[in-house]
PDB file of N, CA and C in Angstrom:
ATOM      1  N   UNK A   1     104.252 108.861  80.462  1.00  0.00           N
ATOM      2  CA  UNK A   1     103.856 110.121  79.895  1.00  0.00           C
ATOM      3  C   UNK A   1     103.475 111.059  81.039  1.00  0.00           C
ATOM      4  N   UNK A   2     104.242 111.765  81.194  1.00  0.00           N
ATOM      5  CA  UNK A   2     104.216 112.550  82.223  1.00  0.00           C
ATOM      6  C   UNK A   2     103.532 114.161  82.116  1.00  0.00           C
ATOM      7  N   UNK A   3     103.029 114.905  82.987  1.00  0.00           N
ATOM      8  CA  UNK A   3     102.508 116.364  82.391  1.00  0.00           C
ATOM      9  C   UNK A   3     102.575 117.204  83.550  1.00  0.00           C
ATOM     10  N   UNK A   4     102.176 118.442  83.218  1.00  0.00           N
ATOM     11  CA  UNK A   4     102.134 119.299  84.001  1.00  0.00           C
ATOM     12  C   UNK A   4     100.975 119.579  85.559  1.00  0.00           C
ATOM     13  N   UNK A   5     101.251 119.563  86.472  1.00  0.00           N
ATOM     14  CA  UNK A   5     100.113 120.047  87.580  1.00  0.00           C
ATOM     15  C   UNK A   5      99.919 121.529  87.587  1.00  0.00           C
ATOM     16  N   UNK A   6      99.112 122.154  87.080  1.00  0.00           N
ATOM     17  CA  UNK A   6      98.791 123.467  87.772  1.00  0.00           C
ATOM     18  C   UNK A   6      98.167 124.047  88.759  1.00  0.00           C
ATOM     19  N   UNK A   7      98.564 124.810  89.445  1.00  0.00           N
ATOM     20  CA  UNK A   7      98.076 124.664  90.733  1.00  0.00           C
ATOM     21  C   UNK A   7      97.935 126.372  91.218  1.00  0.00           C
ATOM     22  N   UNK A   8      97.133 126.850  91.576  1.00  0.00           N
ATOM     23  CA  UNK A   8      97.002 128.543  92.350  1.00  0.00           C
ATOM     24  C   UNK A   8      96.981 127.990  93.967  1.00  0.00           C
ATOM     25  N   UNK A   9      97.737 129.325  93.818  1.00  0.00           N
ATOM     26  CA  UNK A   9      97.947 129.513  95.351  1.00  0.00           C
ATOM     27  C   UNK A   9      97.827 130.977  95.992  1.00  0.00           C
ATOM     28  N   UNK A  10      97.541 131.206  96.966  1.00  0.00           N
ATOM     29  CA  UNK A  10      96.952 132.588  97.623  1.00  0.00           C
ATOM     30  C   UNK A  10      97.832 133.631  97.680  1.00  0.00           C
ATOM     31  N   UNK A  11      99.239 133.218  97.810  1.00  0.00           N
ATOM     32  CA  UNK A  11     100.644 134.268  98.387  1.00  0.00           C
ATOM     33  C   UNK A  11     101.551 133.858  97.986  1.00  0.00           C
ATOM     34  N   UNK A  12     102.333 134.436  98.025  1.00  0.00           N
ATOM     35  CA  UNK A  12     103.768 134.501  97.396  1.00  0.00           C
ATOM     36  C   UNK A  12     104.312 133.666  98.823  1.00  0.00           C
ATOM     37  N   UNK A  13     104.073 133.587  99.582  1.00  0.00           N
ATOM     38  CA  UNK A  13     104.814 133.020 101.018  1.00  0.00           C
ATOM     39  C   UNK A  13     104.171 131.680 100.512  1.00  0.00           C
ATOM     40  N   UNK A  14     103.035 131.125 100.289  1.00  0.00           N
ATOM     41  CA  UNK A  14     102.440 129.883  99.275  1.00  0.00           C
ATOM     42  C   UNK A  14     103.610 128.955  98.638  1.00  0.00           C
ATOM     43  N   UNK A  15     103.616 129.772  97.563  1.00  0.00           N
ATOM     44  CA  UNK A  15     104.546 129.601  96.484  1.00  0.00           C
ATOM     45  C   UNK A  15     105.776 129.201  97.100  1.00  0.00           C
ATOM     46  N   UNK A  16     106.129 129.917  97.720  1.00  0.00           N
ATOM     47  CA  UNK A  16     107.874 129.364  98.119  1.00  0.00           C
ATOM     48  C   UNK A  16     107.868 128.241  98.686  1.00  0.00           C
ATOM     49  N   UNK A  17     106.679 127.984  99.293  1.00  0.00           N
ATOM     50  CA  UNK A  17     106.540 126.887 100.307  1.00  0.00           C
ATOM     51  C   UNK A  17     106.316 125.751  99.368  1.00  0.00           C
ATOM     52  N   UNK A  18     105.092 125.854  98.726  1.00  0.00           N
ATOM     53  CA  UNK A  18     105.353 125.395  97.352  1.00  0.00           C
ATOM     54  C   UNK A  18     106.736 124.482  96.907  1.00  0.00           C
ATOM     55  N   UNK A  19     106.991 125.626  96.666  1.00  0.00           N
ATOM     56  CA  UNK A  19     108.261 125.309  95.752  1.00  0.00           C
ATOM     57  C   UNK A  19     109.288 124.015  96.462  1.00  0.00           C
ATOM     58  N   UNK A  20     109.160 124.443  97.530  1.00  0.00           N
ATOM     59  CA  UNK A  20     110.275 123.506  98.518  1.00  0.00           C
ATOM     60  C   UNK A  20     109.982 122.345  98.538  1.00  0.00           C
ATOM     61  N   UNK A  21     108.312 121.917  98.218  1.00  0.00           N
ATOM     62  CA  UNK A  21     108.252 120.334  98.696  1.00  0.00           C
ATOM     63  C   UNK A  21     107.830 119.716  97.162  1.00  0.00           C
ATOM     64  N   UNK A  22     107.964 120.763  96.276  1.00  0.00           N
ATOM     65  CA  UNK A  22     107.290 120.214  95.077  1.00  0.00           C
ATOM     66  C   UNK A  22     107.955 118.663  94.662  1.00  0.00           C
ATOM     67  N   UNK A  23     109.078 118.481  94.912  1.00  0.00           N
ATOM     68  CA  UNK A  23     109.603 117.033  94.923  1.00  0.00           C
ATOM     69  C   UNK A  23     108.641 115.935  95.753  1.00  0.00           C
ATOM     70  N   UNK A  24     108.426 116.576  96.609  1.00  0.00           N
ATOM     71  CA  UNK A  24     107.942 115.152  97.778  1.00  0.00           C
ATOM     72  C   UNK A  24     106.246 115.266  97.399  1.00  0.00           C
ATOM     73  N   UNK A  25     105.712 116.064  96.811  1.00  0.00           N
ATOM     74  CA  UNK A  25     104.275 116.421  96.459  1.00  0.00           C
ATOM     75  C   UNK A  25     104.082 115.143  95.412  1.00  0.00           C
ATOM     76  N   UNK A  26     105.075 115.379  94.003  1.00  0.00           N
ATOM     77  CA  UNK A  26     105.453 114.639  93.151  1.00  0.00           C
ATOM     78  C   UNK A  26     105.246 113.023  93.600  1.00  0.00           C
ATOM     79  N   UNK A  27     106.288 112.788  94.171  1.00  0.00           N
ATOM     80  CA  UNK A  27     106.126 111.666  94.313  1.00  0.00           C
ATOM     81  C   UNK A  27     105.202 111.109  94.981  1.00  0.00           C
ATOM     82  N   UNK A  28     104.650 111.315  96.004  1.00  0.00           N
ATOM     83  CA  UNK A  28     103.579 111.136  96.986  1.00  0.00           C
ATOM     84  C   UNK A  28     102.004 111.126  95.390  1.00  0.00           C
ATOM     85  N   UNK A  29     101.654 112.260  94.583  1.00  0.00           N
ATOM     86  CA  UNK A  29     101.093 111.789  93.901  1.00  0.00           C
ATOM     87  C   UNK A  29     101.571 110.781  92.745  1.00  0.00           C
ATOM     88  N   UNK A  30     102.708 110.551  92.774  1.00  0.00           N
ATOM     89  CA  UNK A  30     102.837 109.671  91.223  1.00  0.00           C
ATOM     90  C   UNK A  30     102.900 108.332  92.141  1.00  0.00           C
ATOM     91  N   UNK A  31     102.707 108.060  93.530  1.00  0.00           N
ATOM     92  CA  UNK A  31     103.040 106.739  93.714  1.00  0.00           C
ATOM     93  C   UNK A  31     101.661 106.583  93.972  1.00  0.00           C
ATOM     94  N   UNK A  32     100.655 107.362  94.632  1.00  0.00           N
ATOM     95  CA  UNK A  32      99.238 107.199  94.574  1.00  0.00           C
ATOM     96  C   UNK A  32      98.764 106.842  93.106  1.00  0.00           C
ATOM     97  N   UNK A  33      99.188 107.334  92.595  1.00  0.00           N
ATOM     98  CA  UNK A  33      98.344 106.700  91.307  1.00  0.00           C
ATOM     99  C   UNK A  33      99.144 105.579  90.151  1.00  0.00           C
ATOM    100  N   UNK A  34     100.220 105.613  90.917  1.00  0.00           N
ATOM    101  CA  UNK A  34     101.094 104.017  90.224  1.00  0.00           C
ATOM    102  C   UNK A  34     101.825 104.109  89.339  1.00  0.00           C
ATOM    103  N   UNK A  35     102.002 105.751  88.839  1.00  0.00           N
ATOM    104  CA  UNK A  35     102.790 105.640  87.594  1.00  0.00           C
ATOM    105  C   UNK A  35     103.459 107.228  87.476  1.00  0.00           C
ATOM    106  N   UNK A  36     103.848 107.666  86.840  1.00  0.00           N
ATOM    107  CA  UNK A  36     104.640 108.705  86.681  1.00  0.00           C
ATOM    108  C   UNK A  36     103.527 109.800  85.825  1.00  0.00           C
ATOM    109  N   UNK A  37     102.705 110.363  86.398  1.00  0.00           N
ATOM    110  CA  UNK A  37     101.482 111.062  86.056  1.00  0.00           C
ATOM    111  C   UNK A  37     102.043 112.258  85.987  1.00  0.00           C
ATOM    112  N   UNK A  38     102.903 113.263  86.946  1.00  0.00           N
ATOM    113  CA  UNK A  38     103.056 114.387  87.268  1.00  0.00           C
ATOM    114  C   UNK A  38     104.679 114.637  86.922  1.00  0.00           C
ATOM    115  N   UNK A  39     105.475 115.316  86.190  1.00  0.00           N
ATOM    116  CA  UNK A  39     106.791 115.775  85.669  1.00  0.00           C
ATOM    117  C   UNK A  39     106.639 116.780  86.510  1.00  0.00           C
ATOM    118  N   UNK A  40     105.789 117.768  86.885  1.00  0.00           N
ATOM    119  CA  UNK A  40     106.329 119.503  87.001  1.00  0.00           C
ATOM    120  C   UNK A  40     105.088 119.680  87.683  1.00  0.00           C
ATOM    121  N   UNK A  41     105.307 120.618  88.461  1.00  0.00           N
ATOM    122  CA  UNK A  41     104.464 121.322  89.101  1.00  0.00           C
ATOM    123  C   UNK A  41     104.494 122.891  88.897  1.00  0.00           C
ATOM    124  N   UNK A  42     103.547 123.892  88.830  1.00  0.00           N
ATOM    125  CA  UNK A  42     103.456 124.754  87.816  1.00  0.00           C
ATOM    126  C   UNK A  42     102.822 125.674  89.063  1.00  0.00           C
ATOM    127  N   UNK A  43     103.058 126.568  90.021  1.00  0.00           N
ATOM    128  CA  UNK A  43     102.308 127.097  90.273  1.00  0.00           C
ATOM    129  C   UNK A  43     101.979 128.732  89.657  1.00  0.00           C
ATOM    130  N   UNK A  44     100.907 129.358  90.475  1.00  0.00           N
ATOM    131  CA  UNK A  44     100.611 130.851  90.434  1.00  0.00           C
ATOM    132  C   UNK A  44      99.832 131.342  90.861  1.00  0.00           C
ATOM    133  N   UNK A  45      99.804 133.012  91.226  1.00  0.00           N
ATOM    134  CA  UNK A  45      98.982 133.493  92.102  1.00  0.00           C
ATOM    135  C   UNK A  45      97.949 133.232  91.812  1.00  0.00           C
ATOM    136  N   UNK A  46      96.706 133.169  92.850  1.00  0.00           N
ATOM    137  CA  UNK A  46      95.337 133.281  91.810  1.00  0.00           C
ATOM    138  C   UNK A  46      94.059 132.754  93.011  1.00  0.00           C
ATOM    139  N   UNK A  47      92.900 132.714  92.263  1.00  0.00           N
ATOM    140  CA  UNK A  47      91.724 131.962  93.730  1.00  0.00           C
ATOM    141  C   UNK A  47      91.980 130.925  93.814  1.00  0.00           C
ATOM    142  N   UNK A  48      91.860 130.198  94.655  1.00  0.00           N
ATOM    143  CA  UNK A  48      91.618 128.999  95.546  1.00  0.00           C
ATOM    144  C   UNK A  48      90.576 128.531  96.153  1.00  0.00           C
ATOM    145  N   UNK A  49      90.015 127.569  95.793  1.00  0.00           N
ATOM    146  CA  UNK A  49      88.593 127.074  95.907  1.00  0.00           C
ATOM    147  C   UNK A  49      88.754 126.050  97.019  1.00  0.00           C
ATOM    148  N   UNK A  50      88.280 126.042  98.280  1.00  0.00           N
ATOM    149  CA  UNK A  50      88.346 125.343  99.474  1.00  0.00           C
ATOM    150  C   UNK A  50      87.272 124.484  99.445  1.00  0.00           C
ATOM    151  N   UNK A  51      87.792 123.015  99.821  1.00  0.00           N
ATOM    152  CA  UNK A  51      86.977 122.117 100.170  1.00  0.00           C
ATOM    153  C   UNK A  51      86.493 121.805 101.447  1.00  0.00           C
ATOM    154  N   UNK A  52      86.552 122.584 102.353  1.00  0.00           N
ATOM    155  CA  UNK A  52      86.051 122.092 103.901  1.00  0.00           C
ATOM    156  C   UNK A  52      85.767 124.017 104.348  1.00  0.00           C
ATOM    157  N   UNK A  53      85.009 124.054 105.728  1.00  0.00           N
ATOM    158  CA  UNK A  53      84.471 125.161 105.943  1.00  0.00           C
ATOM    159  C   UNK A  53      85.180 125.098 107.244  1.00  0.00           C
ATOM    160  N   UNK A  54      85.770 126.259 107.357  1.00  0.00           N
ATOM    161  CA  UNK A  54      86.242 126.266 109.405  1.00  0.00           C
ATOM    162  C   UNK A  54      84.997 126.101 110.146  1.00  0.00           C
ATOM    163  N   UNK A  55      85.317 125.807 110.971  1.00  0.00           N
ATOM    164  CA  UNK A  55      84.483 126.243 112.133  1.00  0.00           C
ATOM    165  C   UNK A  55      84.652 127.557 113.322  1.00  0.00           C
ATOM    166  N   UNK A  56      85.849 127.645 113.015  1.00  0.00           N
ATOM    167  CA  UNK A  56      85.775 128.967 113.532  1.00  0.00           C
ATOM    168  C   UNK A  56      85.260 130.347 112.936  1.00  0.00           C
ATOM    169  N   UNK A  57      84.586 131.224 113.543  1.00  0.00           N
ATOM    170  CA  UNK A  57      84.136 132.573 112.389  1.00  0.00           C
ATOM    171  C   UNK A  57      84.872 133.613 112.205  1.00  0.00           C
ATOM    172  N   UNK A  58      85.461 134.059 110.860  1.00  0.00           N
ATOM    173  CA  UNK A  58      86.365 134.930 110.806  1.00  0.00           C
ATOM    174  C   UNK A  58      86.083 136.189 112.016  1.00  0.00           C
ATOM    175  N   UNK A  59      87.234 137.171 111.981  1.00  0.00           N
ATOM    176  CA  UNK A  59      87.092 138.025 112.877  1.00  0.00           C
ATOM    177  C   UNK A  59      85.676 139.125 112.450  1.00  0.00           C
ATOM    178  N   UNK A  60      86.084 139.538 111.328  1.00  0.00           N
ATOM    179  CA  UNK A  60      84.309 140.307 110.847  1.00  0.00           C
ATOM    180  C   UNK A  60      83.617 139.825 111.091  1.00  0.00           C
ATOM    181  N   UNK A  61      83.007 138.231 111.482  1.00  0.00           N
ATOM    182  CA  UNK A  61      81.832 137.725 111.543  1.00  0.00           C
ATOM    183  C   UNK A  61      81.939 137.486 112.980  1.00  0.00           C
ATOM    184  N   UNK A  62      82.519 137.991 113.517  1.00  0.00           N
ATOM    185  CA  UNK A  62      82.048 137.491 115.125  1.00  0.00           C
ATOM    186  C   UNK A  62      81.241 137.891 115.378  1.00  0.00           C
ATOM    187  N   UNK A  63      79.703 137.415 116.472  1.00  0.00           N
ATOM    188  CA  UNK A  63      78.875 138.101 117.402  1.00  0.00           C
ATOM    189  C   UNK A  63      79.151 139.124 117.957  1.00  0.00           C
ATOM    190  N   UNK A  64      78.834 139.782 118.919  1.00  0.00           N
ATOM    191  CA  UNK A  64      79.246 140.948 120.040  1.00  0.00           C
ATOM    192  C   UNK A  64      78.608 139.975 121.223  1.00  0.00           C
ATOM    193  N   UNK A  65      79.562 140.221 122.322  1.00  0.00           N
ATOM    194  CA  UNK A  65      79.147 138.869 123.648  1.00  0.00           C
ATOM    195  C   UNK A  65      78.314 139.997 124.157  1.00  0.00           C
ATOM    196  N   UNK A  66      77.194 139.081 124.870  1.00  0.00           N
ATOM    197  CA  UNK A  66      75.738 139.852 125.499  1.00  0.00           C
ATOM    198  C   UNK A  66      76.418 140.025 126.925  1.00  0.00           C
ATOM    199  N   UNK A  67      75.391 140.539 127.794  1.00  0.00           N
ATOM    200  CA  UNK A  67      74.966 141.135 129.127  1.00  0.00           C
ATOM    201  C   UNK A  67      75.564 139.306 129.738  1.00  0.00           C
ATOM    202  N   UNK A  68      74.885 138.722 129.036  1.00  0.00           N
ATOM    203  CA  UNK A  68      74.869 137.535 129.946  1.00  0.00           C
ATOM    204  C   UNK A  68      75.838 136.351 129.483  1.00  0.00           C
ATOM    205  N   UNK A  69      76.932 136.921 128.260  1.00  0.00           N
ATOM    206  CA  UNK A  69      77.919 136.451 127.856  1.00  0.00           C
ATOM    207  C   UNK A  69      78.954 137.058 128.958  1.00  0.00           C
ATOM    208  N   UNK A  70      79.176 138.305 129.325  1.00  0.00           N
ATOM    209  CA  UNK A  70      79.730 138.751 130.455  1.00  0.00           C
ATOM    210  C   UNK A  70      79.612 138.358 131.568  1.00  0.00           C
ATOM    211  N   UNK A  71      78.283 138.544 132.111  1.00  0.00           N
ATOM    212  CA  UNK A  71      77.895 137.828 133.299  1.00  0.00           C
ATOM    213  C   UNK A  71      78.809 135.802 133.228  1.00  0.00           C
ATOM    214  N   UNK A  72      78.125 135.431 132.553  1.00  0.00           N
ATOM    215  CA  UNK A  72      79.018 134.186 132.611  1.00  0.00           C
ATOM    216  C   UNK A  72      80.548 133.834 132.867  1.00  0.00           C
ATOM    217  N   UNK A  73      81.115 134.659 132.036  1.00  0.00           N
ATOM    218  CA  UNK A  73      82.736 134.723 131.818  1.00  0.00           C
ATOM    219  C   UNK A  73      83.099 134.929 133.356  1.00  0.00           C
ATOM    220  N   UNK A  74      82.568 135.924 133.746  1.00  0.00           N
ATOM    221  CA  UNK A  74      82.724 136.388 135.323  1.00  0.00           C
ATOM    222  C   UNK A  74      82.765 135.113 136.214  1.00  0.00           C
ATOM    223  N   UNK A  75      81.538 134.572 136.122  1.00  0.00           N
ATOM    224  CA  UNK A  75      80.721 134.100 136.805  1.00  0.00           C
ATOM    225  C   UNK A  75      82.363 132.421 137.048  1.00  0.00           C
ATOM    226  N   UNK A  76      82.359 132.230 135.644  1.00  0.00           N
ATOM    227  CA  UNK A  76      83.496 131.298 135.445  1.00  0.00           C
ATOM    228  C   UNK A  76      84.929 131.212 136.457  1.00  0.00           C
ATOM    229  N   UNK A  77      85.476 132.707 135.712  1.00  0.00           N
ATOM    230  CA  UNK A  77      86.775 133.063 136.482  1.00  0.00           C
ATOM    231  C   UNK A  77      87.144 133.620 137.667  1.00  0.00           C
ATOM    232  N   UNK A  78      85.541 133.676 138.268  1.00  0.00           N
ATOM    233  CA  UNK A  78      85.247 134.585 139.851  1.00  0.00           C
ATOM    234  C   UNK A  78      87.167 133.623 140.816  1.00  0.00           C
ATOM    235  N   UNK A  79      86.458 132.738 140.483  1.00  0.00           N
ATOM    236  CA  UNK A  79      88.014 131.870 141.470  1.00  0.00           C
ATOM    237  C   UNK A  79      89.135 131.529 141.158  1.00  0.00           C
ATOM    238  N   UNK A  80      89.462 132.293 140.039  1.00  0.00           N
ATOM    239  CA  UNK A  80      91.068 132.322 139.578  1.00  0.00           C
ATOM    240  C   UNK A  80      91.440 133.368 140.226  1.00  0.00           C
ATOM    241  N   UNK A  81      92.601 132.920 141.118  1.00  0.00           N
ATOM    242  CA  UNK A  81      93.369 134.046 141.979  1.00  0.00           C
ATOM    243  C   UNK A  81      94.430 134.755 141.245  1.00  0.00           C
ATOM    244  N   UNK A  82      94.736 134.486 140.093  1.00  0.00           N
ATOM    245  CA  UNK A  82      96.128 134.780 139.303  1.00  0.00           C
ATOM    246  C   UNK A  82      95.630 135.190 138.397  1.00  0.00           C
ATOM    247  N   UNK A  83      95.495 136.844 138.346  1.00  0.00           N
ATOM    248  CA  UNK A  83      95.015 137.877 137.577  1.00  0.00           C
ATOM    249  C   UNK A  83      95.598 137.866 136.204  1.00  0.00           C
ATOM    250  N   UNK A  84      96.657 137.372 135.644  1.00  0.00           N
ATOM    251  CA  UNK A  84      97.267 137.407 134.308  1.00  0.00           C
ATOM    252  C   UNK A  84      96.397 135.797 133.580  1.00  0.00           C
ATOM    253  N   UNK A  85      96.599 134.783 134.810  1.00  0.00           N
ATOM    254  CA  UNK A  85      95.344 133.654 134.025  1.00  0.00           C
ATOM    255  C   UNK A  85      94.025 134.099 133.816  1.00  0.00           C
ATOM    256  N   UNK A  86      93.956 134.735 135.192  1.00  0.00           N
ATOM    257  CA  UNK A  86      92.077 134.842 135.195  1.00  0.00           C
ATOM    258  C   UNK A  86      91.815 135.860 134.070  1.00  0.00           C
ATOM    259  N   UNK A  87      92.658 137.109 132.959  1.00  0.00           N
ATOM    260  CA  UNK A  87      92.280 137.572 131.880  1.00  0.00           C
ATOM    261  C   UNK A  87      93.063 136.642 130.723  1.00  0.00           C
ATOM    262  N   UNK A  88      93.614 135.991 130.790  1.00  0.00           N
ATOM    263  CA  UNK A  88      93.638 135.288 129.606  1.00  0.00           C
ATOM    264  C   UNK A  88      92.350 134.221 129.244  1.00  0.00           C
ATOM    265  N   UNK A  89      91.976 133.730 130.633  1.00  0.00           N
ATOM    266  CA  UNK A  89      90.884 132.449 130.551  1.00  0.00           C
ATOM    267  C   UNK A  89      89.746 133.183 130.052  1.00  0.00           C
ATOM    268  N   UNK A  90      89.310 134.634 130.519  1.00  0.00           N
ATOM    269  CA  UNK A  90      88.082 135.360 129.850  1.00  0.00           C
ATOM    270  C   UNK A  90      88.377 135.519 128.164  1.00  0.00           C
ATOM    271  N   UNK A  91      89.108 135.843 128.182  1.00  0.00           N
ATOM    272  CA  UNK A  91      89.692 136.167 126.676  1.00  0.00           C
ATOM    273  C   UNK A  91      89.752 134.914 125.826  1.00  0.00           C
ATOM    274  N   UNK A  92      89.980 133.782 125.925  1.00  0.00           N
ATOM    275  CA  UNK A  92      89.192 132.870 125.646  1.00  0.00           C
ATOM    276  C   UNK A  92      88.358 132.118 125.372  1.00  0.00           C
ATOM    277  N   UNK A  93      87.359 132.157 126.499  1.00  0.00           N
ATOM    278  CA  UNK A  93      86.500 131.826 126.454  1.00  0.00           C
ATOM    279  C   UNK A  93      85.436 133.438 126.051  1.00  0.00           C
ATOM    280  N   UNK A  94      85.576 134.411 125.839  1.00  0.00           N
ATOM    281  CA  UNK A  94      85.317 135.347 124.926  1.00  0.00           C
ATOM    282  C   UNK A  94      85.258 135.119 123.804  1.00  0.00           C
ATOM    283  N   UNK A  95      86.449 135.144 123.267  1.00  0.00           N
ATOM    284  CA  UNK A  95      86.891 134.373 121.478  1.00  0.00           C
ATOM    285  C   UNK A  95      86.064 132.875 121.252  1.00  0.00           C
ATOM    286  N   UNK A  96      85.505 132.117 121.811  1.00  0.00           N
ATOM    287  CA  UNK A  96      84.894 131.220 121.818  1.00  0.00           C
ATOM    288  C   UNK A  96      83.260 131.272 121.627  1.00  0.00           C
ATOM    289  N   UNK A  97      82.832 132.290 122.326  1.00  0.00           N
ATOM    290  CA  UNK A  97      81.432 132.430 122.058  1.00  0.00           C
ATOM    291  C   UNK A  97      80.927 132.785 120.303  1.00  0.00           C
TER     292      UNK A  97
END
């Protein structure tokens, strides 16, 4: 007895993606649970409720790097001689603070 999965997803780029593995989704859950649980997969736009938290902070929530977030970065890349590394490595370790 088989039924439907419904499922939301964020984007239309989602969905297609979706769509492509909905076979291998299928099976991967109907063999986890031993039996033929899932016929169809059903998606649509809509919220999405996340179970884990990044750790990274979106871009709105970033800090602003201090006096002595600068000073450091400097302080770091003073001895990179290769000016296209030595601003990528700040920029980095910028985005990191």
């Amino acid at each position: 007895m088989g039924t439907a999965l419904y499922c939301n997803v964020t984007s239309s780029a989602w969905m297609t993606e979706i769509n492509y593995q909905k076979t291998t989704i299928m099976e991967r859950i109907n063999a986890e649970l031993g039996y033929k649980a899932v016929t169809e997969i059903i998606l649509r736009i809509g919220p999405v409720k996340t179970i884990f938290k990044s750790k990274i902070a979106p871009v709105w929530n970033r800090k602003e790097l201090t006096p002595e977030d600068y000073a450091f970065i400097e302080g770091v890349t003073a001895g990179i001689k290769d000016e296209k590394l030595r601003t990528l490595i700040k920029r980095v370790i910028g985005k990191s603070r």
